[in-house]
N, C-alpha and C. Protein backbone atom coordinates (compact mmCIF):
# COMPACT_ATOMS: atom_id res chain seq x y z
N UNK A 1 103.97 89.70 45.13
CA UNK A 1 103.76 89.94 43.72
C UNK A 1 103.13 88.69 43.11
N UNK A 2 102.34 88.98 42.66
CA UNK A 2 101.14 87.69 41.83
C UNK A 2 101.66 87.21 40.36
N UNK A 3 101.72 88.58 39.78
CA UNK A 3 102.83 87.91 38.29
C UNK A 3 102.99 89.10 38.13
N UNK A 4 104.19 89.37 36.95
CA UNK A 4 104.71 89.93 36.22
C UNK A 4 104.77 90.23 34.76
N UNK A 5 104.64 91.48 34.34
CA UNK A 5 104.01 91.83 32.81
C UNK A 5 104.94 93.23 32.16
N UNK A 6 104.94 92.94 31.09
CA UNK A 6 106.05 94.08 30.89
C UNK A 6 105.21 95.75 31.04
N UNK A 7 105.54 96.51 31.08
CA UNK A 7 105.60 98.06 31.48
C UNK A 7 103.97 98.23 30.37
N UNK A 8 103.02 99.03 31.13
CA UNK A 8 101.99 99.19 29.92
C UNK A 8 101.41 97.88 29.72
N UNK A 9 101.45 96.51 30.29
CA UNK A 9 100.02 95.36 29.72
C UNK A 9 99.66 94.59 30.86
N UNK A 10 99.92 95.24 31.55
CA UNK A 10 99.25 94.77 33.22
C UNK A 10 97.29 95.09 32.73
N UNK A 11 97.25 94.40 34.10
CA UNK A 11 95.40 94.85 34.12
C UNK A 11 95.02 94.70 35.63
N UNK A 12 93.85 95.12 36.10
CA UNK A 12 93.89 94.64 37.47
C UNK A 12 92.46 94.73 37.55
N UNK A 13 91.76 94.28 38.42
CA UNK A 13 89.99 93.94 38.55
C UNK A 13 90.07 94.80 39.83
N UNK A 14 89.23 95.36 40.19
CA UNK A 14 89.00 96.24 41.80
C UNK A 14 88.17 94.71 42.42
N UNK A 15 88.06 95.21 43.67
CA UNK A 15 87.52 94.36 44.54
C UNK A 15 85.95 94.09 44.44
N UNK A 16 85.76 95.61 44.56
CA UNK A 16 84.13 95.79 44.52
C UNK A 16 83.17 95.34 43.48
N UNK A 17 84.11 95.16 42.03
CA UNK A 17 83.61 94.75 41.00
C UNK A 17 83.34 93.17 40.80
N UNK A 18 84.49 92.75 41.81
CA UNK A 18 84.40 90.93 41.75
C UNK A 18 83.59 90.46 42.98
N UNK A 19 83.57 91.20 44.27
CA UNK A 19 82.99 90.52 45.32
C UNK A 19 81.65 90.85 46.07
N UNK A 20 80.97 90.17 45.75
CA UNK A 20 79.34 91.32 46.37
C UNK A 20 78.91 90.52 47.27
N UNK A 21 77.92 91.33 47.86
CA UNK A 21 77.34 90.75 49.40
C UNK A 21 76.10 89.73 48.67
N UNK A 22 76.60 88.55 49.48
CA UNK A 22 75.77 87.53 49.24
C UNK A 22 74.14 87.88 49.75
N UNK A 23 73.17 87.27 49.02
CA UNK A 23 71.78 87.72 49.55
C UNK A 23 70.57 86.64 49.72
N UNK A 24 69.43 86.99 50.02
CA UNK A 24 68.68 85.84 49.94
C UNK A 24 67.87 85.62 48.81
N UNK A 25 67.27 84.05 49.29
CA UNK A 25 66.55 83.96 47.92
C UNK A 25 65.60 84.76 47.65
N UNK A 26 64.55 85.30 48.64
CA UNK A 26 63.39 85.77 48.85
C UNK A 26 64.13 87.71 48.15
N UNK A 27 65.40 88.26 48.45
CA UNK A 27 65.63 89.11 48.19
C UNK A 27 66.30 88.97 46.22
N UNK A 28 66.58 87.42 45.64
CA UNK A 28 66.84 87.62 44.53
C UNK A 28 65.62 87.25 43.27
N UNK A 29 64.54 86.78 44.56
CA UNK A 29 63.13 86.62 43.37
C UNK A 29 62.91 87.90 43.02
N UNK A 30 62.49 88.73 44.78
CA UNK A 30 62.02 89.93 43.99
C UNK A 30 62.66 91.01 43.09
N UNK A 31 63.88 90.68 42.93
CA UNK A 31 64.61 91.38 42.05
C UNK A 31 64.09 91.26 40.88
N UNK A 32 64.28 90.06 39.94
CA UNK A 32 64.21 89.33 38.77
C UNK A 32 62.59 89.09 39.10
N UNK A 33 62.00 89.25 39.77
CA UNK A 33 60.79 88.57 39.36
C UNK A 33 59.37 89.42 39.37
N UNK A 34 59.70 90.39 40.90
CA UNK A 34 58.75 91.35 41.45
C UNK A 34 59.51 92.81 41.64
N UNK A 35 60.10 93.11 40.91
CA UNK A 35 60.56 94.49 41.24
C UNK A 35 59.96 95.25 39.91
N UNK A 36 59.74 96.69 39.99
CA UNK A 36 59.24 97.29 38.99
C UNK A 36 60.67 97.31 37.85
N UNK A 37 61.98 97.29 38.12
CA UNK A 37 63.13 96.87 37.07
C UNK A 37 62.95 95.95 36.38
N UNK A 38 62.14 94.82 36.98
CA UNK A 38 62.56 93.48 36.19
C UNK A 38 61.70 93.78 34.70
N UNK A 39 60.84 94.83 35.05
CA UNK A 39 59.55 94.86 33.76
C UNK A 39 60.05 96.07 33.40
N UNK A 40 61.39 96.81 33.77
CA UNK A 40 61.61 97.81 32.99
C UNK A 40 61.04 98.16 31.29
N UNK A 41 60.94 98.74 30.52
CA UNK A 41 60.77 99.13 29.25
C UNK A 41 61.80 99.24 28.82
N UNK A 42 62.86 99.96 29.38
CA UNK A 42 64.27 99.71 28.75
C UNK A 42 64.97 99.68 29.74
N UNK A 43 66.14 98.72 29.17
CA UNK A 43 67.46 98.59 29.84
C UNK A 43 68.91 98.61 29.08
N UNK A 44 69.64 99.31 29.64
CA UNK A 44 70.86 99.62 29.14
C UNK A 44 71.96 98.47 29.04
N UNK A 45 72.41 97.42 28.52
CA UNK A 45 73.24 97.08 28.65
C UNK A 45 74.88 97.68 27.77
N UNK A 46 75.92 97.21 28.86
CA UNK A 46 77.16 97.51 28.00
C UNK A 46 77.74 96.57 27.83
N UNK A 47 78.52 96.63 26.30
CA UNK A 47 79.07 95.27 25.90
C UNK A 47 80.35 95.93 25.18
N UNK A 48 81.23 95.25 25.16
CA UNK A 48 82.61 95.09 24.97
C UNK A 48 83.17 95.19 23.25
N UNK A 49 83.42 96.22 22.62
CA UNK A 49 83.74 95.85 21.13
C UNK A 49 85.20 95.76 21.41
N UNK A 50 85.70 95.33 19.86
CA UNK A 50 87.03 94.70 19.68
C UNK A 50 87.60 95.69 20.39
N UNK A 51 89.17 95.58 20.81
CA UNK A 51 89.88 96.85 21.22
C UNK A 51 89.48 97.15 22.67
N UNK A 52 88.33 96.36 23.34
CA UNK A 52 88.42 96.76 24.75
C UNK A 52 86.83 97.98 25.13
N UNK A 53 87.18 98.59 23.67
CA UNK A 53 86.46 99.85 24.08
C UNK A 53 84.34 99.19 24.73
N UNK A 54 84.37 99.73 25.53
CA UNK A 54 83.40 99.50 25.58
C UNK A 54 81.48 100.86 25.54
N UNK A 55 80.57 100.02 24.72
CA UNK A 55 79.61 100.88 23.97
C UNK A 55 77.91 100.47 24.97
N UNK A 56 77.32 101.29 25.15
CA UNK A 56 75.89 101.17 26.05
C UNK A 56 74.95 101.34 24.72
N UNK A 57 74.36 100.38 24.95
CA UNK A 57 73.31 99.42 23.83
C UNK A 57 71.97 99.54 24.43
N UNK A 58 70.97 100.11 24.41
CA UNK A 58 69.44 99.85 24.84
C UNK A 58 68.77 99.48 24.29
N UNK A 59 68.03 98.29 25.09
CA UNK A 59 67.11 97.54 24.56
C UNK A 59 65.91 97.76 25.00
N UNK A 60 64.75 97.69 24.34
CA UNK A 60 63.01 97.97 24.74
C UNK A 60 62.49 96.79 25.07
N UNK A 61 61.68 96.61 25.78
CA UNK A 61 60.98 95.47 25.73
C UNK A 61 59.72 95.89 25.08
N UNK A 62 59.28 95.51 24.48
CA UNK A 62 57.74 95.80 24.36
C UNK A 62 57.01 94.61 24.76
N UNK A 63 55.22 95.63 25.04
CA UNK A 63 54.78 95.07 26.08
C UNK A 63 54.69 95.19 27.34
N UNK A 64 55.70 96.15 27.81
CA UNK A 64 56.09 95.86 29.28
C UNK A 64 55.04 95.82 30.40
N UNK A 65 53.48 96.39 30.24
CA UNK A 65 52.73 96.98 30.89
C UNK A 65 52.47 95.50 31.67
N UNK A 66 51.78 95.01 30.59
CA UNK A 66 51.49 93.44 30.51
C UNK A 66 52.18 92.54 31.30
N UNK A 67 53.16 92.47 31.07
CA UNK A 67 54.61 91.37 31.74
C UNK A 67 54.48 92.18 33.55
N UNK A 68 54.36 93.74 33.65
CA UNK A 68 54.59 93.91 34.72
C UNK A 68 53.37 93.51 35.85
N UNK A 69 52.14 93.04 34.79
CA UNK A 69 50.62 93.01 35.61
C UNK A 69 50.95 91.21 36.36
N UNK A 70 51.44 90.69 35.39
CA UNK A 70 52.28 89.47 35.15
C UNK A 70 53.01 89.28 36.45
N UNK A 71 54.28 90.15 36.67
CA UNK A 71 54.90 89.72 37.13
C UNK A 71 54.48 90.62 38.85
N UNK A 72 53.31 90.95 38.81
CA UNK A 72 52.74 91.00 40.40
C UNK A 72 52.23 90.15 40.99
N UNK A 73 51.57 88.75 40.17
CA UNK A 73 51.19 87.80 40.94
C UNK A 73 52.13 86.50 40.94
N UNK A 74 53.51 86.62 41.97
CA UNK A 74 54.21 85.74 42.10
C UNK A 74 54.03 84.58 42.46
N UNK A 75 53.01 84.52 43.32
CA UNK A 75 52.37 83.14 43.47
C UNK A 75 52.23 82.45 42.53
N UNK A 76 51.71 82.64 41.33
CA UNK A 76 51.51 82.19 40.37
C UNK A 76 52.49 81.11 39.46
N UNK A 77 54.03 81.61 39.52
CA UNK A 77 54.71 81.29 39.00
C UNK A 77 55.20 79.72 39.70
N UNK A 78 55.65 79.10 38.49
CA UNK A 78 55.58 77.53 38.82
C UNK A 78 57.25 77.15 38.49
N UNK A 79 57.91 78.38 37.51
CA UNK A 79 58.98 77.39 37.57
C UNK A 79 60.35 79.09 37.55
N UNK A 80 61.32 79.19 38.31
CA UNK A 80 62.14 79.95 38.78
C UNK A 80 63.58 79.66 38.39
N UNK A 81 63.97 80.50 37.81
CA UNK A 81 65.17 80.58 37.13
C UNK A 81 66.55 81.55 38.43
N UNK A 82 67.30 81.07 39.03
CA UNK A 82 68.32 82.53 39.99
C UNK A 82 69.60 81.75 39.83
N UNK A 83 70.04 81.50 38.37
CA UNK A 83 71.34 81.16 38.22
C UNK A 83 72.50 82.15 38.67
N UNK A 84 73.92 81.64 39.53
CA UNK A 84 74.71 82.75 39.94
C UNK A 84 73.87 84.32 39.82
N UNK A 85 73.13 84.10 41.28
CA UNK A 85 72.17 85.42 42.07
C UNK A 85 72.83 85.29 43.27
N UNK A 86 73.86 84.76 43.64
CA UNK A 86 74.38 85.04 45.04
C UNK A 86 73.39 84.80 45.99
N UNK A 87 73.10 83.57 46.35
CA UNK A 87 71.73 83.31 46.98
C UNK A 87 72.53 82.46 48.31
N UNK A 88 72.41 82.71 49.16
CA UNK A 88 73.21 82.23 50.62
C UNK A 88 72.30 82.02 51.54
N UNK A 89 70.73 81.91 51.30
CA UNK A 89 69.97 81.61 52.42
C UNK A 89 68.42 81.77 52.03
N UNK A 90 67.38 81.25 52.77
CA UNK A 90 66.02 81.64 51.93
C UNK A 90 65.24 83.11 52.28
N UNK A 91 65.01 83.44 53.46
CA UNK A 91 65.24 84.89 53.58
C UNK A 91 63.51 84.60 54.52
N UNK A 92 62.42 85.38 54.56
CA UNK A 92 61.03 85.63 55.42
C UNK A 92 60.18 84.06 55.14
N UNK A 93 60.26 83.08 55.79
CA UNK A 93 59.73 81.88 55.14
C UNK A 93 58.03 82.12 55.30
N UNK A 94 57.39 83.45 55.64
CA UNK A 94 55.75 83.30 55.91
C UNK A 94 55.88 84.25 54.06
N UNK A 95 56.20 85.03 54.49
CA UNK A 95 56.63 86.13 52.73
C UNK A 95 56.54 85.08 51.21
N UNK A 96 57.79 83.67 51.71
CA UNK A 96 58.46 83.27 50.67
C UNK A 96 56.84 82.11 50.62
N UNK A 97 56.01 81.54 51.84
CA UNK A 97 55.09 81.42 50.92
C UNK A 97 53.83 81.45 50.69
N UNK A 98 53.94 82.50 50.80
CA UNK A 98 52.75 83.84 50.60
C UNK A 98 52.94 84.19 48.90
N UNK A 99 53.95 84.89 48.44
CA UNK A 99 54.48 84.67 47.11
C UNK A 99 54.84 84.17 46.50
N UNK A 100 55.75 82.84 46.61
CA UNK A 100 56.46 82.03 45.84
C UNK A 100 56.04 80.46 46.60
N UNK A 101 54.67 80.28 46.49
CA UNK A 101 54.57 79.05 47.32
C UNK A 101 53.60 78.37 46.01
N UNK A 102 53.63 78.61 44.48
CA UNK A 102 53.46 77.74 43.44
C UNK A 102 54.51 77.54 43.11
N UNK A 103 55.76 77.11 43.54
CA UNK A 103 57.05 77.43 42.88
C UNK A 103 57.21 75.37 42.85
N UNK A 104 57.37 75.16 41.20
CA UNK A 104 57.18 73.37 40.96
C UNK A 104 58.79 73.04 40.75
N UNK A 105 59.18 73.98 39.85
CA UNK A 105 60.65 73.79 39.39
C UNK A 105 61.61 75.37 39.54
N UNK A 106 62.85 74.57 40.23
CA UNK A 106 63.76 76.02 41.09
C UNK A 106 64.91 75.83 40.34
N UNK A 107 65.56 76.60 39.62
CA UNK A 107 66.71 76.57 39.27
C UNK A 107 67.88 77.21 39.52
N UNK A 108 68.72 77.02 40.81
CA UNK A 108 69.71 77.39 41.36
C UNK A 108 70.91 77.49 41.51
N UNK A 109 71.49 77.01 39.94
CA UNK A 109 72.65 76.43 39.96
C UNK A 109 73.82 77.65 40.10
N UNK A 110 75.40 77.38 41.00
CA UNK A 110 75.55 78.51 40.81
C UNK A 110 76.22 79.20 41.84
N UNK A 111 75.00 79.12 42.74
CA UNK A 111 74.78 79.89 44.51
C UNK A 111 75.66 79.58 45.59
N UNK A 112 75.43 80.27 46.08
CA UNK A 112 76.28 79.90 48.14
C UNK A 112 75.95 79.42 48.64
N UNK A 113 74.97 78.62 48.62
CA UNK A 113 74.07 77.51 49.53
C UNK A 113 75.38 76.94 50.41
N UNK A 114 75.29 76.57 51.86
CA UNK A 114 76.24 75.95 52.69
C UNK A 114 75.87 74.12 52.50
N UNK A 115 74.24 74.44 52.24
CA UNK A 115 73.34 73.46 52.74
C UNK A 115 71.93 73.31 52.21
N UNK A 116 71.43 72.66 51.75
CA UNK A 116 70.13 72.71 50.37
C UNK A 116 68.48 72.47 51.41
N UNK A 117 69.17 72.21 52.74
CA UNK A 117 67.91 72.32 53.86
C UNK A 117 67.26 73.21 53.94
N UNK A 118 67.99 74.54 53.99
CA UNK A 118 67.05 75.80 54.48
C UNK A 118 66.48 76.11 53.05
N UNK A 119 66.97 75.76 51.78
CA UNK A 119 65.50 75.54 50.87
C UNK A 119 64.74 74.64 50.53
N UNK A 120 65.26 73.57 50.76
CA UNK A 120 64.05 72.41 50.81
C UNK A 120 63.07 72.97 51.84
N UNK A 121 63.29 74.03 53.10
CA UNK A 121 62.00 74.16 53.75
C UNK A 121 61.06 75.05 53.10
C-alpha cells in the first residue's frame, strides 16, 4: 500500500498514460517538424476547468498551407526545439543528414540520452 485516503478521494494515474516507449531523434523531428500533423489546420487540445471537469478547445492555425511547404524542406532548418520528446537515441544517421544536416542550434533538454555521443555524431 503506497498511501492512504479516506473512502471517495483517492486518485490513481494508469500506466499507459505515464510511461511511453522511448524513441528516436530522427523519429521525434519528423513528428514536430515533417509530418503532415505538425502543419495540421486544426488541433484539438483538452484542458482542465475548475472542478476537474475537463473541455476540448480547437485551435486553427492559419496559414497552414504555407508552414506545411515550409516544413518539407528540413534541411533547411538551423535551429530545433524536442524538449521532453522521449528521445533515447539518434535513429538513420545517412536520413538524419540528408534532412536535418543544417541543424546550428539543438534543443534537448529533458530526454533519455544514456550518452550525448551518439548525437554529437
Amino acid at each position: 500500500r503506497f498511501f492512504q485516503c479516506p473512502p471517495g478521494r483517492g486518485s490513481f494515474v494508469r500506466a499507459d498514460t505515464v510511461i511511453k516507449a522511448p524513441r528516436t531523434f530522427q523519429e521525434a523531428f519528423v513528428f514536430k517538424y515533417a509530418s503532415e500533423d505538425a502543419a495540421s489546420a486544426e488541433e484539438s487540445i483538452t484542458m482542465r476547468q475548475p472542478r476537474g471537469k475537463k473541455t476540448e478547445v480547437v485551435c486553427e492555425l492559419v496559414g497552414n498551407e504555407r508552414e506545411y511547404v515550409r516544413m518539407l524542406k528540413t534541411n533547411e532548418l538551423d535551429e530545433i526545439t524536442l524538449p521532453a520528446a522521449l528521445i533515447a537515441g539518434a535513429g538513420d544517421e545517412e536520413w538524419l543528414k540528408e534532412n536535418a544536416g543544417g541543424i546550428t542550434c539543438l534543443e534537448l533538454e529533458d530526454n533519455l540520452f544514456k550518452s550525448w555521443e551518439e548525437i554529437a555524431a
